[in-house]
PDB file of N, CA and C in Angstrom:
ATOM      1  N   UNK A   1      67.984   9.034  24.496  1.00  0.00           N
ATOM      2  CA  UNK A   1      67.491   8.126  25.495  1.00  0.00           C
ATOM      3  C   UNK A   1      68.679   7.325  26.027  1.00  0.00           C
ATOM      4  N   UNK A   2      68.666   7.116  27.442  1.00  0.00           N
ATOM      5  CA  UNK A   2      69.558   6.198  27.837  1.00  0.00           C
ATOM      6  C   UNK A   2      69.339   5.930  29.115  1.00  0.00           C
ATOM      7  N   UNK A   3      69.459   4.157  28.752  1.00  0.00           N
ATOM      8  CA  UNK A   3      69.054   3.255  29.387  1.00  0.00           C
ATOM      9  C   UNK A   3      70.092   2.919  30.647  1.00  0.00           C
ATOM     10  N   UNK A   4      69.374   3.382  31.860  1.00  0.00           N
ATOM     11  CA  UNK A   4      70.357   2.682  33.033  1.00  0.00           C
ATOM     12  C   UNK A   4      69.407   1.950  33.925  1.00  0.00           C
ATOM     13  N   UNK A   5      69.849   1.181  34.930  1.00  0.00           N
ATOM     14  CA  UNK A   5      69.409   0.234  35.747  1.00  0.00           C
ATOM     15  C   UNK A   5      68.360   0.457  36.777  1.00  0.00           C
ATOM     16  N   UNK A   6      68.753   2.032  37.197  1.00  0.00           N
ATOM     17  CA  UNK A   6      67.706   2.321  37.882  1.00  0.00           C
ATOM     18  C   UNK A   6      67.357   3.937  38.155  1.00  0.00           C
ATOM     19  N   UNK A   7      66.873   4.488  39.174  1.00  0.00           N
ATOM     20  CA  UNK A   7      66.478   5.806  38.946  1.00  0.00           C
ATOM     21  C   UNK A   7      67.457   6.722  39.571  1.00  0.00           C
ATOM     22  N   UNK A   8      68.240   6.226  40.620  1.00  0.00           N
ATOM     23  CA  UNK A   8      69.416   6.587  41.387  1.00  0.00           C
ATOM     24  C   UNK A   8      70.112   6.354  40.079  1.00  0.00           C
ATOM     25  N   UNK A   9      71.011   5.532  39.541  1.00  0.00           N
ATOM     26  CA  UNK A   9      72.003   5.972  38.308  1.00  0.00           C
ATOM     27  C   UNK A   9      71.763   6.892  37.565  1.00  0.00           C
ATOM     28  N   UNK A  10      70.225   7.046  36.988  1.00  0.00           N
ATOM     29  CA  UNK A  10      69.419   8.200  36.114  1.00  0.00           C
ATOM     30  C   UNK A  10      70.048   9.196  36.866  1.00  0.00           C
ATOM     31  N   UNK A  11      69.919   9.443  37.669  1.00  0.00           N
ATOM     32  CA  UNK A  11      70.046  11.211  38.766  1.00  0.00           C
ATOM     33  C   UNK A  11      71.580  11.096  38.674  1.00  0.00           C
ATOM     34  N   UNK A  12      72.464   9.967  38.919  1.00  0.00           N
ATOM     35  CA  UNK A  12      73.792  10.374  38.911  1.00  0.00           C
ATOM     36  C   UNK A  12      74.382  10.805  37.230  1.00  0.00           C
ATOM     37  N   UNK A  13      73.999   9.652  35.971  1.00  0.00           N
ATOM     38  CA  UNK A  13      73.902  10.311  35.293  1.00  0.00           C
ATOM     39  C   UNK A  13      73.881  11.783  34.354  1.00  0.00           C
ATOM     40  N   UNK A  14      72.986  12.225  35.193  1.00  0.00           N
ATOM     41  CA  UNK A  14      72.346  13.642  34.564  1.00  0.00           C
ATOM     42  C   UNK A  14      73.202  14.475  35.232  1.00  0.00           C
ATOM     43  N   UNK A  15      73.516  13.880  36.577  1.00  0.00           N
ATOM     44  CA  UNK A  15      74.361  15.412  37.197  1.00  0.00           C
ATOM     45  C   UNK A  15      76.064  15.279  36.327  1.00  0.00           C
ATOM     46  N   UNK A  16      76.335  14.805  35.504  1.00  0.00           N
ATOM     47  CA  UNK A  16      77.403  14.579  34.861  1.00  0.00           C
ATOM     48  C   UNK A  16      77.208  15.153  33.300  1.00  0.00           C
ATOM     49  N   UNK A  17      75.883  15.318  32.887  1.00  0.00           N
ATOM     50  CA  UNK A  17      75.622  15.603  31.639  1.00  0.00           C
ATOM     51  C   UNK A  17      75.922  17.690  31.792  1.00  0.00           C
ATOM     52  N   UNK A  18      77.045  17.779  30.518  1.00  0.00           N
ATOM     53  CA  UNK A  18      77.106  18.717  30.530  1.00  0.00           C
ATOM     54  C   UNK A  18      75.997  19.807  29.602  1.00  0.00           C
ATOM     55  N   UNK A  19      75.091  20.475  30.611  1.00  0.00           N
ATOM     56  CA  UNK A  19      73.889  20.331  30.340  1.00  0.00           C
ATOM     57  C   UNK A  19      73.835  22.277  30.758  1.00  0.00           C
ATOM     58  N   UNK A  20      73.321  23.482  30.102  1.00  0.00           N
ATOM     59  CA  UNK A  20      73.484  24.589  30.835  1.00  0.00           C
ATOM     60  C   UNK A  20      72.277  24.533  32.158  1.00  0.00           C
ATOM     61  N   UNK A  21      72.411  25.525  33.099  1.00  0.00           N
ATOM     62  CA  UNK A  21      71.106  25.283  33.796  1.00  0.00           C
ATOM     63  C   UNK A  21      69.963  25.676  33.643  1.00  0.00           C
ATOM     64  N   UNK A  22      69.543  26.032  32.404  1.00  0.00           N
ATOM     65  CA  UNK A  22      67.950  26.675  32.409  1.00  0.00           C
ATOM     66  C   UNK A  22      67.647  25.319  31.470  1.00  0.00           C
ATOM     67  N   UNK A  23      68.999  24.367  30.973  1.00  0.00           N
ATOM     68  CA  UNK A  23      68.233  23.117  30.428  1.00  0.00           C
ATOM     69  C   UNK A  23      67.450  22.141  31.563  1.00  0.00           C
ATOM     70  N   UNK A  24      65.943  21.877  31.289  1.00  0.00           N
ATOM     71  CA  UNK A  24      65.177  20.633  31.492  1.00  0.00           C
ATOM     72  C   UNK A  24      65.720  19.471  30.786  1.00  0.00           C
ATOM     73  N   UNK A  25      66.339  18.318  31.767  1.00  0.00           N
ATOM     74  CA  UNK A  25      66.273  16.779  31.631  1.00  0.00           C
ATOM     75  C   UNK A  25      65.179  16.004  32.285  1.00  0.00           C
ATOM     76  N   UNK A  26      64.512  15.594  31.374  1.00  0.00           N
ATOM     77  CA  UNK A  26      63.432  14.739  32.202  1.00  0.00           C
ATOM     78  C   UNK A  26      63.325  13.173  32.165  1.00  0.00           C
ATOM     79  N   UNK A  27      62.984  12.756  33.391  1.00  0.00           N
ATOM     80  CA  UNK A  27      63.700  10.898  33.696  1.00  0.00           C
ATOM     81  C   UNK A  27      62.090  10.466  33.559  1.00  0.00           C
ATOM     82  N   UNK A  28      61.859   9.309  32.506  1.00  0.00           N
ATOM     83  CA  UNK A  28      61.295   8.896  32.105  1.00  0.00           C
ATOM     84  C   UNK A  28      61.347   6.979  32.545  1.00  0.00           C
ATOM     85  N   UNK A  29      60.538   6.776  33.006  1.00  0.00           N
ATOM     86  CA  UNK A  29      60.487   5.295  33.076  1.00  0.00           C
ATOM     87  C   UNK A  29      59.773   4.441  31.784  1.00  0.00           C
ATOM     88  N   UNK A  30      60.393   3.651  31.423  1.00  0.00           N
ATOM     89  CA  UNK A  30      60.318   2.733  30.374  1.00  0.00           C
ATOM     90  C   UNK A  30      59.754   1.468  31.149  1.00  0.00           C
ATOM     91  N   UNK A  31      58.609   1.208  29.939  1.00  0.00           N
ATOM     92  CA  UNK A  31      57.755  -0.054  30.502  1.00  0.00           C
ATOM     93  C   UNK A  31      58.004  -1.207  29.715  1.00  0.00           C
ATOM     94  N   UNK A  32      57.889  -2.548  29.206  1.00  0.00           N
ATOM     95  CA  UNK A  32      58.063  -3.299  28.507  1.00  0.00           C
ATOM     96  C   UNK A  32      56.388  -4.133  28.951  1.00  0.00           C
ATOM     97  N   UNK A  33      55.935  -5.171  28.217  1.00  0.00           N
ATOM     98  CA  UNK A  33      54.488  -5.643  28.207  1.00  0.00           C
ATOM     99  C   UNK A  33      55.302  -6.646  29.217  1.00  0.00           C
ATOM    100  N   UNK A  34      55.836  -7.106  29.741  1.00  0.00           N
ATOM    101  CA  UNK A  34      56.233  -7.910  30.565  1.00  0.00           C
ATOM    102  C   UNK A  34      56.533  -7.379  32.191  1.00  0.00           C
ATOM    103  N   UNK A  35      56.357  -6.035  32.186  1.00  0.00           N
ATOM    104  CA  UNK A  35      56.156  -4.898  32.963  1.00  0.00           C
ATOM    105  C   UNK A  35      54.286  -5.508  33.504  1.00  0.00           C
ATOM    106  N   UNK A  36      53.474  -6.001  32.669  1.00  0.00           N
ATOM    107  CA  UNK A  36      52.074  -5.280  33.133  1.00  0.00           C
ATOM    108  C   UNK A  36      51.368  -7.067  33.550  1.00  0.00           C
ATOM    109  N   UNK A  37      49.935  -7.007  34.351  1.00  0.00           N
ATOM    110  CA  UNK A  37      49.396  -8.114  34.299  1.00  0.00           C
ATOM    111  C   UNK A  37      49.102  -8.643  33.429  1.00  0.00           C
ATOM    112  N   UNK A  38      49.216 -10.262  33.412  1.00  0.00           N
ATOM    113  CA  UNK A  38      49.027 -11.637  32.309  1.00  0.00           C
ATOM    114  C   UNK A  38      47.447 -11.253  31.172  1.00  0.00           C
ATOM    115  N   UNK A  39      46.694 -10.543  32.367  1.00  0.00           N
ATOM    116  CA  UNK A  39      45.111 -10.329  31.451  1.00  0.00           C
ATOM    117  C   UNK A  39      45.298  -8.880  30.432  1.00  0.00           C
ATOM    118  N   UNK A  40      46.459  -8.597  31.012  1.00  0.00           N
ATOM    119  CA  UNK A  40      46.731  -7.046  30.056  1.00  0.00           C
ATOM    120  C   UNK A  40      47.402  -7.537  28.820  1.00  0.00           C
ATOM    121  N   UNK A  41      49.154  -8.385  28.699  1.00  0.00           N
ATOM    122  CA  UNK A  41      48.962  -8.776  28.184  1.00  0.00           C
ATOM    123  C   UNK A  41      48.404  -9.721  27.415  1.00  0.00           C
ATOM    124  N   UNK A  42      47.733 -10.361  27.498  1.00  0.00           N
ATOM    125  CA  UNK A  42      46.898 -11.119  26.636  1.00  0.00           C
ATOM    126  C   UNK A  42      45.755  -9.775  25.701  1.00  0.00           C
ATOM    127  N   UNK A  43      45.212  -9.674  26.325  1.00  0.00           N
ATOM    128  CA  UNK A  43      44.596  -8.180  25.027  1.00  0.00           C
ATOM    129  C   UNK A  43      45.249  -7.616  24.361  1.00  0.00           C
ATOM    130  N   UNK A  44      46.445  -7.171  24.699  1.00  0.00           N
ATOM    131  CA  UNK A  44      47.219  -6.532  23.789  1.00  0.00           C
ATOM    132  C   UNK A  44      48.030  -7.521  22.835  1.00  0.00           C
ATOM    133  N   UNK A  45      47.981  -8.212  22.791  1.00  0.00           N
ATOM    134  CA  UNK A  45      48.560  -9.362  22.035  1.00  0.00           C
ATOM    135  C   UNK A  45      47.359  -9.696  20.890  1.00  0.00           C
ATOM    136  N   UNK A  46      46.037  -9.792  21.765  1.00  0.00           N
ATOM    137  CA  UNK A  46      44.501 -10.239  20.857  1.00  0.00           C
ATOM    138  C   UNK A  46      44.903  -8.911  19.766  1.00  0.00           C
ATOM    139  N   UNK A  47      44.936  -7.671  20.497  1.00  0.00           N
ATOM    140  CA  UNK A  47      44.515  -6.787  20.074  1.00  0.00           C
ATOM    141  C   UNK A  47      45.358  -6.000  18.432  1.00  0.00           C
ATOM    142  N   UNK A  48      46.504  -6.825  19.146  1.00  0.00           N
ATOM    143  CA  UNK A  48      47.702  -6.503  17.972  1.00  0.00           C
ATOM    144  C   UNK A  48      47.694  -7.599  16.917  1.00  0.00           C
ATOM    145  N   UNK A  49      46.960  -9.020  17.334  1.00  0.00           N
ATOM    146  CA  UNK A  49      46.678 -10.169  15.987  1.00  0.00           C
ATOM    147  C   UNK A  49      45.626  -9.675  15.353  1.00  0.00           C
ATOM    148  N   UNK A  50      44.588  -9.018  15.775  1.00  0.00           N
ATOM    149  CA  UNK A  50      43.435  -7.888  15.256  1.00  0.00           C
ATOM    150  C   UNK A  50      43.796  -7.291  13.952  1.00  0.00           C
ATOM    151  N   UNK A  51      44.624  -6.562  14.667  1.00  0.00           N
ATOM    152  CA  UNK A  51      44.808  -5.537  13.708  1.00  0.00           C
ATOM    153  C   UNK A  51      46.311  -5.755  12.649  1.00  0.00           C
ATOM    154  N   UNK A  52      46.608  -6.533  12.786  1.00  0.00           N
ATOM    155  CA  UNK A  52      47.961  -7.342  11.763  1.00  0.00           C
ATOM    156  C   UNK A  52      46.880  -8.145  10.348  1.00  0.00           C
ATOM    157  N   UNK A  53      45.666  -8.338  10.938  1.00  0.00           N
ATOM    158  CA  UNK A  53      44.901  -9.440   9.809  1.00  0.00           C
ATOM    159  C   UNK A  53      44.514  -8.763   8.739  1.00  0.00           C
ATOM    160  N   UNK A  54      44.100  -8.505   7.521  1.00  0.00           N
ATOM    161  CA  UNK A  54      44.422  -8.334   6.057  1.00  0.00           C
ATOM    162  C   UNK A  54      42.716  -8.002   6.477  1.00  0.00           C
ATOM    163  N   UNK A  55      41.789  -6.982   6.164  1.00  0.00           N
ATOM    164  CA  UNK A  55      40.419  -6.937   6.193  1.00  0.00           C
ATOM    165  C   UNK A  55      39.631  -5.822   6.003  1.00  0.00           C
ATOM    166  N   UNK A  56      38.665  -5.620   5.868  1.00  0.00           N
ATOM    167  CA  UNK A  56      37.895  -4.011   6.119  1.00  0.00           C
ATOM    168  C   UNK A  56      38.593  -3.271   7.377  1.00  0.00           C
ATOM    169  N   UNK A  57      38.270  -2.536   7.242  1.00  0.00           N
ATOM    170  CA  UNK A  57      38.171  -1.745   8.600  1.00  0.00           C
ATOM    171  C   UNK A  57      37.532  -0.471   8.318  1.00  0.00           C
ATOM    172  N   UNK A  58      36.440   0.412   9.010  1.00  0.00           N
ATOM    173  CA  UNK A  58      36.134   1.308   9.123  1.00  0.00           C
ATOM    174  C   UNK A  58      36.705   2.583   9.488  1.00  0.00           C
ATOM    175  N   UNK A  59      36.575   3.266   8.426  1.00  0.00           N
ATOM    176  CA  UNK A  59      37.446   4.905   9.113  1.00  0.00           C
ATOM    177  C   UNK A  59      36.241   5.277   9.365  1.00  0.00           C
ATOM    178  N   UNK A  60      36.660   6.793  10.331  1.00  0.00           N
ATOM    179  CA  UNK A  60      35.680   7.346  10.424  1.00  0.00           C
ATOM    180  C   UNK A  60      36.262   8.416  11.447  1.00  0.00           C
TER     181      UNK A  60
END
């Protein structure tokens, strides 16, 4: 994985990677929770104090 600034560096990047040509590189965007809306995170935050708490839980 490697992290550059944007999707134009990604493409310059790759055309530098000595890479044969029947290899697939695939450009992947990386999200962070600060990436998404305030009501998203907040659930995922509920959702992750949820499941951090010491309790039953049902398998199934």
């Amino acid at each position: 994985m490697i992290q550059v600034k944007s999707k134009a560096e990604a493409v310059e990047w790759i055309a530098r990677w000595p890479a044969p040509e029947i290899e697939v590189i695939e450009i992947r965007q990386a999200q962070e929770l600060a990436d998404f809306p305030a009501e998203v995170q907040e659930t995922l935050e509920k959702r992750s104090e949820l499941l951090s708490q010491p309790g039953e839980r049902s398998e199934g």
